[in-house]
C-alpha atoms as a PDB file:
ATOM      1  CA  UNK A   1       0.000   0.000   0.000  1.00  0.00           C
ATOM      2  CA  UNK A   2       1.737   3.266  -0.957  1.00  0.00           C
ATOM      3  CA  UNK A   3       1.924   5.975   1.156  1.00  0.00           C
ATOM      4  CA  UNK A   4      -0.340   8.309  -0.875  1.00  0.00           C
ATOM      5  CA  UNK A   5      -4.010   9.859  -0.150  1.00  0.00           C
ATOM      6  CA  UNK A   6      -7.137  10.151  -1.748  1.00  0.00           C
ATOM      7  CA  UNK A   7      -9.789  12.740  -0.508  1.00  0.00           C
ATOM      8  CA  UNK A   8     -12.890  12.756  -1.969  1.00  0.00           C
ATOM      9  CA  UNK A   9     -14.669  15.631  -0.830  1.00  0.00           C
ATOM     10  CA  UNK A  10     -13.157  19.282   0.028  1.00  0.00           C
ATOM     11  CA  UNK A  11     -14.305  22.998  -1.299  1.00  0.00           C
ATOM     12  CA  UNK A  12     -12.772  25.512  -2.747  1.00  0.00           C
ATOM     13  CA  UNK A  13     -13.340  29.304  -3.204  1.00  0.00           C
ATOM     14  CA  UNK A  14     -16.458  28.239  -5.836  1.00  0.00           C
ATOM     15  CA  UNK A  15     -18.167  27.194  -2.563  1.00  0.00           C
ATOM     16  CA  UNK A  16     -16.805  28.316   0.927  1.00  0.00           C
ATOM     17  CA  UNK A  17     -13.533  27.119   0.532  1.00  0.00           C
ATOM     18  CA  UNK A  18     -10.804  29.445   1.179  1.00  0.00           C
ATOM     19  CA  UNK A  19      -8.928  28.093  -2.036  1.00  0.00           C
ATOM     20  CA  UNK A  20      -8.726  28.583  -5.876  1.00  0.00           C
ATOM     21  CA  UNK A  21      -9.028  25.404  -7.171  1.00  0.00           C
ATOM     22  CA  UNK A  22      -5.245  25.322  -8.849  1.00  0.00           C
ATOM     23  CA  UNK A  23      -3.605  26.292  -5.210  1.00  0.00           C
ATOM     24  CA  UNK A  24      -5.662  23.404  -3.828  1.00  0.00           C
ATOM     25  CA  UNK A  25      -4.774  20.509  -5.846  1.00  0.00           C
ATOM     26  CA  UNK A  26      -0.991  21.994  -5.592  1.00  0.00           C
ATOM     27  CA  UNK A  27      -0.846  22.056  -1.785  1.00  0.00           C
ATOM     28  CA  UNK A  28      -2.422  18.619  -2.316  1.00  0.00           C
ATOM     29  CA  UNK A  29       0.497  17.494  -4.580  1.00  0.00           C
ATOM     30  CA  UNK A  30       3.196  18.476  -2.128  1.00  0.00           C
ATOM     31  CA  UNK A  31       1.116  16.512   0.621  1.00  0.00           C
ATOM     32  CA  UNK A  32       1.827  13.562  -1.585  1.00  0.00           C
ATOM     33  CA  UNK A  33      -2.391  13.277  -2.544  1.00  0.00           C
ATOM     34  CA  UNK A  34      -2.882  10.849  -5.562  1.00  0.00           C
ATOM     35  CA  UNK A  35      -5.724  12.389  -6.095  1.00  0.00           C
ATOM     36  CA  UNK A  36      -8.500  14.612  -5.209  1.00  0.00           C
ATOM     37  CA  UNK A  37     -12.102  15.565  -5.579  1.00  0.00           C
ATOM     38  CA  UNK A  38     -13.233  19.105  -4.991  1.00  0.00           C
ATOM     39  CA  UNK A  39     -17.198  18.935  -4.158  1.00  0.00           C
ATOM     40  CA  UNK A  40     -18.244  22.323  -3.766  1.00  0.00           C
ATOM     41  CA  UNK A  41     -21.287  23.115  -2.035  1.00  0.00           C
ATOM     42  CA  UNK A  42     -24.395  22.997  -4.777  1.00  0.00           C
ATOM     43  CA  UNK A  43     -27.868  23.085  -5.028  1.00  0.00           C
ATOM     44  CA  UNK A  44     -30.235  24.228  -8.207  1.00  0.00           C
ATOM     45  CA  UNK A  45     -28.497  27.405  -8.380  1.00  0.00           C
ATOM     46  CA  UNK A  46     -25.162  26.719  -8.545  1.00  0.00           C
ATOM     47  CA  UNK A  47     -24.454  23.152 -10.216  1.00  0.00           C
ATOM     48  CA  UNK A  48     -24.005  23.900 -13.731  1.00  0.00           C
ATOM     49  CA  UNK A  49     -21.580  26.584 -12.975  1.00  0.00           C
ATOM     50  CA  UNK A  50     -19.099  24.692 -10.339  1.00  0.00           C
ATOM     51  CA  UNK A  51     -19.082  21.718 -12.734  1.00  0.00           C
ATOM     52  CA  UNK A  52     -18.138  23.605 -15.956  1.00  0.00           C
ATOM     53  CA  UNK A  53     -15.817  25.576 -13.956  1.00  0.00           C
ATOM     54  CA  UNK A  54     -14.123  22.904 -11.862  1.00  0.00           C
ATOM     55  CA  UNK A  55     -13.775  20.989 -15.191  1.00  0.00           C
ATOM     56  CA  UNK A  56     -11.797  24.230 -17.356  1.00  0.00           C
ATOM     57  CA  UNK A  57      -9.359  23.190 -14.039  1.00  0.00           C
ATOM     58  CA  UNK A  58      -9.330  19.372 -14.329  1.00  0.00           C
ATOM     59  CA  UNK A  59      -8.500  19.442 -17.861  1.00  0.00           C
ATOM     60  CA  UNK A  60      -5.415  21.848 -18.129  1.00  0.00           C
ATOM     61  CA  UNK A  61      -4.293  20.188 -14.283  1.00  0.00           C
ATOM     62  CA  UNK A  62      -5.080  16.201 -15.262  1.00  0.00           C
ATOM     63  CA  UNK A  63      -2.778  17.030 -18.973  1.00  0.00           C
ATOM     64  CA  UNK A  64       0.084  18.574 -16.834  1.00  0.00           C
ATOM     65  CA  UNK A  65       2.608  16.756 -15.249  1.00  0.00           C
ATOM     66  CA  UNK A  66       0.581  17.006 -11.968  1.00  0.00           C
ATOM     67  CA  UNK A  67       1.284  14.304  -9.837  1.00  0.00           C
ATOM     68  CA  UNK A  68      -2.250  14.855  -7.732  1.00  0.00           C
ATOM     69  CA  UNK A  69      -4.794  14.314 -10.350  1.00  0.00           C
ATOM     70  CA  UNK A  70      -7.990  16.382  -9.773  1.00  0.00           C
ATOM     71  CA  UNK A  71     -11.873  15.194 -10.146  1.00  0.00           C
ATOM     72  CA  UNK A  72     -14.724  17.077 -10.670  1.00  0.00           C
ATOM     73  CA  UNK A  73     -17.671  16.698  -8.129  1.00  0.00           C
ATOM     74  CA  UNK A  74     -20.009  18.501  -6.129  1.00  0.00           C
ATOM     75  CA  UNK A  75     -21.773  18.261  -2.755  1.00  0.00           C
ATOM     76  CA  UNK A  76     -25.667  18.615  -2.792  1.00  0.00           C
ATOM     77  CA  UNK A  77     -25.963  20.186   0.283  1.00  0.00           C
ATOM     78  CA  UNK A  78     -29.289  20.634   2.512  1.00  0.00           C
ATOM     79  CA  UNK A  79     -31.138  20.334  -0.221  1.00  0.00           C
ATOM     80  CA  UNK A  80     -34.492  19.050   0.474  1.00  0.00           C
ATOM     81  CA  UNK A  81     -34.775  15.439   0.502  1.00  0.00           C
ATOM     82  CA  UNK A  82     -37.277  15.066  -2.580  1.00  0.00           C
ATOM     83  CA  UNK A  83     -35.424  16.788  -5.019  1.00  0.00           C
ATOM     84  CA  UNK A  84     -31.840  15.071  -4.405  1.00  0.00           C
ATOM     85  CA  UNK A  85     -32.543  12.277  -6.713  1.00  0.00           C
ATOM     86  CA  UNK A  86     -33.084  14.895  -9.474  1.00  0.00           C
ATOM     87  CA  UNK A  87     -30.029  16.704  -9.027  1.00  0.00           C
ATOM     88  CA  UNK A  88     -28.036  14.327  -8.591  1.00  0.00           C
ATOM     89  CA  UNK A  89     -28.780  13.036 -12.327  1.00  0.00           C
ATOM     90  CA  UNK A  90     -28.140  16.616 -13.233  1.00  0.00           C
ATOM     91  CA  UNK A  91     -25.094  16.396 -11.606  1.00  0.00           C
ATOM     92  CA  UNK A  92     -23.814  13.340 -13.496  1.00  0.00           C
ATOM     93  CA  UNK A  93     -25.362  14.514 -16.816  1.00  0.00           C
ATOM     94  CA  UNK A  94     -23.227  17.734 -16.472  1.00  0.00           C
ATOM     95  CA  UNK A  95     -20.469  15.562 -16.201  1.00  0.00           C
ATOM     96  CA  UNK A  96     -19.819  15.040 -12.258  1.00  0.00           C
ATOM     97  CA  UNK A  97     -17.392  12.221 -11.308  1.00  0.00           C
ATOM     98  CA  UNK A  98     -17.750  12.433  -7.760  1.00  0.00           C
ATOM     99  CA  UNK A  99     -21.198  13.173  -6.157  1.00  0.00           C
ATOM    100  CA  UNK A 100     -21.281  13.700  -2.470  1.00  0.00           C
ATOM    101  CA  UNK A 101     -24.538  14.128  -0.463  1.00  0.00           C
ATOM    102  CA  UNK A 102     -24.173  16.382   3.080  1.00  0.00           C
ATOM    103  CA  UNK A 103     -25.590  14.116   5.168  1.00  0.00           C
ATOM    104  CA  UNK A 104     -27.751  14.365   8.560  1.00  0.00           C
ATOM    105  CA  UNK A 105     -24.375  15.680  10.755  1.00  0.00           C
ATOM    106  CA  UNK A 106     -25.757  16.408  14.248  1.00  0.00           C
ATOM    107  CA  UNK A 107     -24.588  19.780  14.050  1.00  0.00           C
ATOM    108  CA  UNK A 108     -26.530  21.568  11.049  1.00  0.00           C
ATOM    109  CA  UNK A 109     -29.982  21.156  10.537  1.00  0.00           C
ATOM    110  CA  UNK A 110     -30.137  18.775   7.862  1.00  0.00           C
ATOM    111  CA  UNK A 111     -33.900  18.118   6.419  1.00  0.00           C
ATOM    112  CA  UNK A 112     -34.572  14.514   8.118  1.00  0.00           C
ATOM    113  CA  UNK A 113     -34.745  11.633   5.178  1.00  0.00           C
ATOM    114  CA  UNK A 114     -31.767  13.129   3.571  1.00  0.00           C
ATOM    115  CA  UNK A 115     -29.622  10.587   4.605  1.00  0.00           C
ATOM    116  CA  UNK A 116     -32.040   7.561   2.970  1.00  0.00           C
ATOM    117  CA  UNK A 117     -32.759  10.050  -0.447  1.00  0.00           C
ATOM    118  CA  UNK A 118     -29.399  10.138  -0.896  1.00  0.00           C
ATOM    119  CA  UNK A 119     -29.207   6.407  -0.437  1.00  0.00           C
ATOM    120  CA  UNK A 120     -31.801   6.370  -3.278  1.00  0.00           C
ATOM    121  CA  UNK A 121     -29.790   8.569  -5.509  1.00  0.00           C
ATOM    122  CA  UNK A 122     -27.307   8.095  -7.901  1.00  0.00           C
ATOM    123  CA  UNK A 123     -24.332   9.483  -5.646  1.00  0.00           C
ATOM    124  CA  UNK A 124     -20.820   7.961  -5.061  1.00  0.00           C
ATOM    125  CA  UNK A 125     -20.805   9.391  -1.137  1.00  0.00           C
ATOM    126  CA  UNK A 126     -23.199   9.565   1.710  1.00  0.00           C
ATOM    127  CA  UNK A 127     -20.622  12.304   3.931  1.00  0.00           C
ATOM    128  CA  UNK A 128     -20.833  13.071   7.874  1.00  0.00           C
ATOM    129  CA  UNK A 129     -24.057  10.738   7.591  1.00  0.00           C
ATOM    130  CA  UNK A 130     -24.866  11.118  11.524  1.00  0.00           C
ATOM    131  CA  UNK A 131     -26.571   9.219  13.798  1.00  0.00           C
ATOM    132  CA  UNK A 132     -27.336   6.685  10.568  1.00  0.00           C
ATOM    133  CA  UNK A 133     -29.352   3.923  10.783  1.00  0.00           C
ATOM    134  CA  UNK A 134     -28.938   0.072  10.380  1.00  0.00           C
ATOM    135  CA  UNK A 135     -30.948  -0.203   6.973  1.00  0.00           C
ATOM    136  CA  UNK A 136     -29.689   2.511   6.078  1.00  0.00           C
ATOM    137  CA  UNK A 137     -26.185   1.397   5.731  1.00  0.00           C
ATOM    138  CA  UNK A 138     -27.274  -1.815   4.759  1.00  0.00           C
ATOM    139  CA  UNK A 139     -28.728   0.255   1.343  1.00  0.00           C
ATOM    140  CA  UNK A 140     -25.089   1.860   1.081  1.00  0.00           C
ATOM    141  CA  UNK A 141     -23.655  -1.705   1.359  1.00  0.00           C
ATOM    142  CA  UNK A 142     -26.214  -2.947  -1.265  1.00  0.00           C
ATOM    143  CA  UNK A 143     -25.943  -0.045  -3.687  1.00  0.00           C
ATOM    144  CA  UNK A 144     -21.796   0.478  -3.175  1.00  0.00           C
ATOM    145  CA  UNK A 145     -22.491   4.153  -1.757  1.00  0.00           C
ATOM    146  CA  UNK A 146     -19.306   5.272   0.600  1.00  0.00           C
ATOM    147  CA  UNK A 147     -20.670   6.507   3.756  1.00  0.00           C
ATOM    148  CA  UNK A 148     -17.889   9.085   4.969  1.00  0.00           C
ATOM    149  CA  UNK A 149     -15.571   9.382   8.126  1.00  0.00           C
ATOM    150  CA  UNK A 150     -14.923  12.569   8.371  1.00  0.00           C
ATOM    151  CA  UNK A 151     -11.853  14.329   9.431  1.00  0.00           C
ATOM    152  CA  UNK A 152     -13.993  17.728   9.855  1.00  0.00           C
ATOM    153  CA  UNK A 153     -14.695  19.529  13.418  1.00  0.00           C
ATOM    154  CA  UNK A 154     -18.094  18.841  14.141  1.00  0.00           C
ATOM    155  CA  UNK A 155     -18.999  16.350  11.698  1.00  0.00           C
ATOM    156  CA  UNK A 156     -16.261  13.993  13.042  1.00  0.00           C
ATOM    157  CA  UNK A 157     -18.397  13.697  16.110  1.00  0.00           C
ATOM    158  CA  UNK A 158     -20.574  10.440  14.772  1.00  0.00           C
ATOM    159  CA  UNK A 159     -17.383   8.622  13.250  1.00  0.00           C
ATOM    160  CA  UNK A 160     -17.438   5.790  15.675  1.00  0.00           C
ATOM    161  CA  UNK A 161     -21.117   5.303  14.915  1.00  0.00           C
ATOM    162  CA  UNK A 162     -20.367   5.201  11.381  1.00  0.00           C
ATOM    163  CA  UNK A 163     -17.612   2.879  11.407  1.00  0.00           C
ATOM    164  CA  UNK A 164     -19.515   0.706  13.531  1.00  0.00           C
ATOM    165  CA  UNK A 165     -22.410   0.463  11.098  1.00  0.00           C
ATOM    166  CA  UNK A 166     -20.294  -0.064   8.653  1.00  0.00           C
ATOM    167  CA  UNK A 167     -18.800  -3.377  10.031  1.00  0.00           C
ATOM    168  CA  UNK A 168     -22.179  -4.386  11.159  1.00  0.00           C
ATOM    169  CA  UNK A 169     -23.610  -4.272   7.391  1.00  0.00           C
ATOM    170  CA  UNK A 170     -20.646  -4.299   5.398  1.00  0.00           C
ATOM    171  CA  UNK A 171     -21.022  -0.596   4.229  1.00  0.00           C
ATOM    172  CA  UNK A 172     -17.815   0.666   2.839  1.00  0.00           C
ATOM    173  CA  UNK A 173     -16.318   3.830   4.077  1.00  0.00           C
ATOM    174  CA  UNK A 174     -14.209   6.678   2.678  1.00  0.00           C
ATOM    175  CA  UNK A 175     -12.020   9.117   5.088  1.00  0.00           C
ATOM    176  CA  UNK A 176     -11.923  12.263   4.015  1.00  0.00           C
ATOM    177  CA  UNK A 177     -10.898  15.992   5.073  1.00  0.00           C
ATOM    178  CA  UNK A 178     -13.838  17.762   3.815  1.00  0.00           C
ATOM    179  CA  UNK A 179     -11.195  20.433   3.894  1.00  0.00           C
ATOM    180  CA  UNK A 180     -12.181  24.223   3.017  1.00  0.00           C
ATOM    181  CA  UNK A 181      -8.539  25.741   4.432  1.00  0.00           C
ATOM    182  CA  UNK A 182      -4.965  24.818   3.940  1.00  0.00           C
ATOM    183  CA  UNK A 183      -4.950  23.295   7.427  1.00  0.00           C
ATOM    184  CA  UNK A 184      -8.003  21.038   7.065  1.00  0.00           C
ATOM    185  CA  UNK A 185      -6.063  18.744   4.204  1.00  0.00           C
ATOM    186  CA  UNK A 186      -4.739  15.413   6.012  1.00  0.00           C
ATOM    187  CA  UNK A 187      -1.529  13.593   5.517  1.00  0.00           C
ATOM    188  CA  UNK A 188      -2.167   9.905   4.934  1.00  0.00           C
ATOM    189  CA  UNK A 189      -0.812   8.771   8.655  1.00  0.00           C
ATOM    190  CA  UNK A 190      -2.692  11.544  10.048  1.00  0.00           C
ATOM    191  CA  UNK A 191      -5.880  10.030   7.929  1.00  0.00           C
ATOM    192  CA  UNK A 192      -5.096   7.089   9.113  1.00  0.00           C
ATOM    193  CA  UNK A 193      -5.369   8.243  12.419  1.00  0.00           C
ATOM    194  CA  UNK A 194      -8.904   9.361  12.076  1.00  0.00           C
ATOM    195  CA  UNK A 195     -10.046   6.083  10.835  1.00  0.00           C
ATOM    196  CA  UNK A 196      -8.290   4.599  13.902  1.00  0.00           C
ATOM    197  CA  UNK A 197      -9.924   6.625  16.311  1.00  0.00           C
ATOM    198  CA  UNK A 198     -13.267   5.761  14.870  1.00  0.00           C
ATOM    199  CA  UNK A 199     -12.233   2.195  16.281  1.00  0.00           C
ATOM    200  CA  UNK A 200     -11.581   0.622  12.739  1.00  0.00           C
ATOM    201  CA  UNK A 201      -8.123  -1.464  12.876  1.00  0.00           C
ATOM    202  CA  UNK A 202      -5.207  -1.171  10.431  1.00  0.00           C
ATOM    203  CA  UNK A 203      -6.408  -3.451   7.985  1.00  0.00           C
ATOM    204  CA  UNK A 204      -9.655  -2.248   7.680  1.00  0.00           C
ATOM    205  CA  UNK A 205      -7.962   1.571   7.224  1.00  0.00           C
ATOM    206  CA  UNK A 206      -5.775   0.203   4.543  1.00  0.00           C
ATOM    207  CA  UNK A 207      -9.054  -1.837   3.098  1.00  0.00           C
ATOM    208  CA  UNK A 208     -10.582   2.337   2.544  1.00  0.00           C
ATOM    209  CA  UNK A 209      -7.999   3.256   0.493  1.00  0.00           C
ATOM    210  CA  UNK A 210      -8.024  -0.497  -1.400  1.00  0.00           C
ATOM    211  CA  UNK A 211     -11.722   0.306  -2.111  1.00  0.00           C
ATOM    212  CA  UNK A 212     -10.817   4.175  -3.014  1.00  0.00           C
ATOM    213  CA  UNK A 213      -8.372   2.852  -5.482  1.00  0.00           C
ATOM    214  CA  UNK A 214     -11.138   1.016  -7.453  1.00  0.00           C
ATOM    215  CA  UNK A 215     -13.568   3.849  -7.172  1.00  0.00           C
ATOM    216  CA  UNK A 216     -11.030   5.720  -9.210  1.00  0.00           C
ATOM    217  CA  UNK A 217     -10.219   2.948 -11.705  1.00  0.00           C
ATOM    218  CA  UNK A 218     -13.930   3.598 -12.574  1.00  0.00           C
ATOM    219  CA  UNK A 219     -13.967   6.844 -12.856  1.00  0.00           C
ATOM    220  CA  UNK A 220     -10.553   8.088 -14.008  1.00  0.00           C
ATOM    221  CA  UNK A 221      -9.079   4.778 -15.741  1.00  0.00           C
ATOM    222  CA  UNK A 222      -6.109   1.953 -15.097  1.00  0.00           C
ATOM    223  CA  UNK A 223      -3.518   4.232 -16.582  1.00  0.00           C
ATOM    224  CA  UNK A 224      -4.064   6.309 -13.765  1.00  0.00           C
ATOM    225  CA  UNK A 225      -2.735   4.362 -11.100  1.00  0.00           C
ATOM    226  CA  UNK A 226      -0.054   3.011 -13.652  1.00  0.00           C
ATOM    227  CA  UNK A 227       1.528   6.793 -13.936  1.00  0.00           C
ATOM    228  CA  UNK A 228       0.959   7.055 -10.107  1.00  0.00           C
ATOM    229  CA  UNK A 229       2.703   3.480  -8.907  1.00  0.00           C
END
């Protein structure tokens, strides 16, 4: 297992990130990041725009000799629970790799049901999913939906809950940063860490990143991990 990391969901300045999407992916590079997804916050108003825009980026950094490779995705966030399933397709029509869902954290006032409508959805992460239920994680084991440990104040409260979930159903789990500042971005060990503390062992950490690394031969391609080994 190399020491590199993949984060699947931080924001940038097209959200409430404190970053332009170029600094990001650099300060990423230097971390030693294989690759990352920046899922701005989005709704109706704003999807079209941080797609098209996050893609201009994606392009010109993905043909450069960037070692961090970049993905374009978004994060539907407190949107209400009956249209999520619709934007989501939007989101993937527009040419999304990564959708993220904000899940029901404990400490924002997420519109309860979100968590299961995103289940529903076509989306690639359930993150900071909360106090989330059995069947619920069952339907993220069934349907191959990443339900997120997060390494974000706040959000990070639930982890344990989440991990535990996950080994009761099977669910598999991403860690990510959910990053919006240059101090929020984790270093693998430090990642590693998080998952830890959520009382997952070593090999079930390292089994995240296994299961990351496939994600991304879906969406990116085999080459990718070839110019990366």
């Amino acid at each position: 297992m190399q020491n590199q990391m993949i984060d699947l969901h931080c924001h940038s300045l097209f959200s409430d990130g404190e970053l332009l999407p170029s600094e990001l992916v650099r300060r990423c590079e230097v971390m030693g990041y294989m690759a990352v997804a920046i899922t701005d916050h989005a709704d109706a108003s704003n999807l079209s725009h941080i797609i098209s825009s996050l893609q201009k980026v994606a392009d010109e950094n993905n043909a450069s000799d960037s070692k961090t490779k970049l993905l374009v995705g978004v994060e539907l966030t407190h949107v209400r629970p009956s249209h999520i399933a619709r934007l989501a397709d939007k989101a993937r029509g527009l040419g999304a790799q990564i959708v993220v869902v904000h899940g029901e954290t404990i400490v924002e006032p997420v519109c309860p049901g979100t968590n299961r409508a995103a289940l529903e959805a076509d989306i690639d992460i359930l993150a900071h999913p909360g106090f989330i239920t059995s069947d619920e994680a069952a339907m993220a084991s069934e349907r191959g939906i990443f339900l997120e440990i997060s390494g974000r104040k706040g959000h990070s409260l639930t982890n344990g809950h989440v991990a535990r979930k996950s080994m009761e159903t099977g669910a598999r789990l991403s860690i990510d940063s959910d990053g919006h500042a240059p101090q929020d971005f984790m270093s693998f060990d430090f990642a590693r860490r998080v998952g830890m503390g959520a009382g997952l062992d070593e090999k079930s950490v390292n089994d995240i990143y296994k299961n990351l690394n496939q994600l991304l031969i879906v969406k990116m391609g085999l080459n990718f991990f070839e110019k990366n080994s």
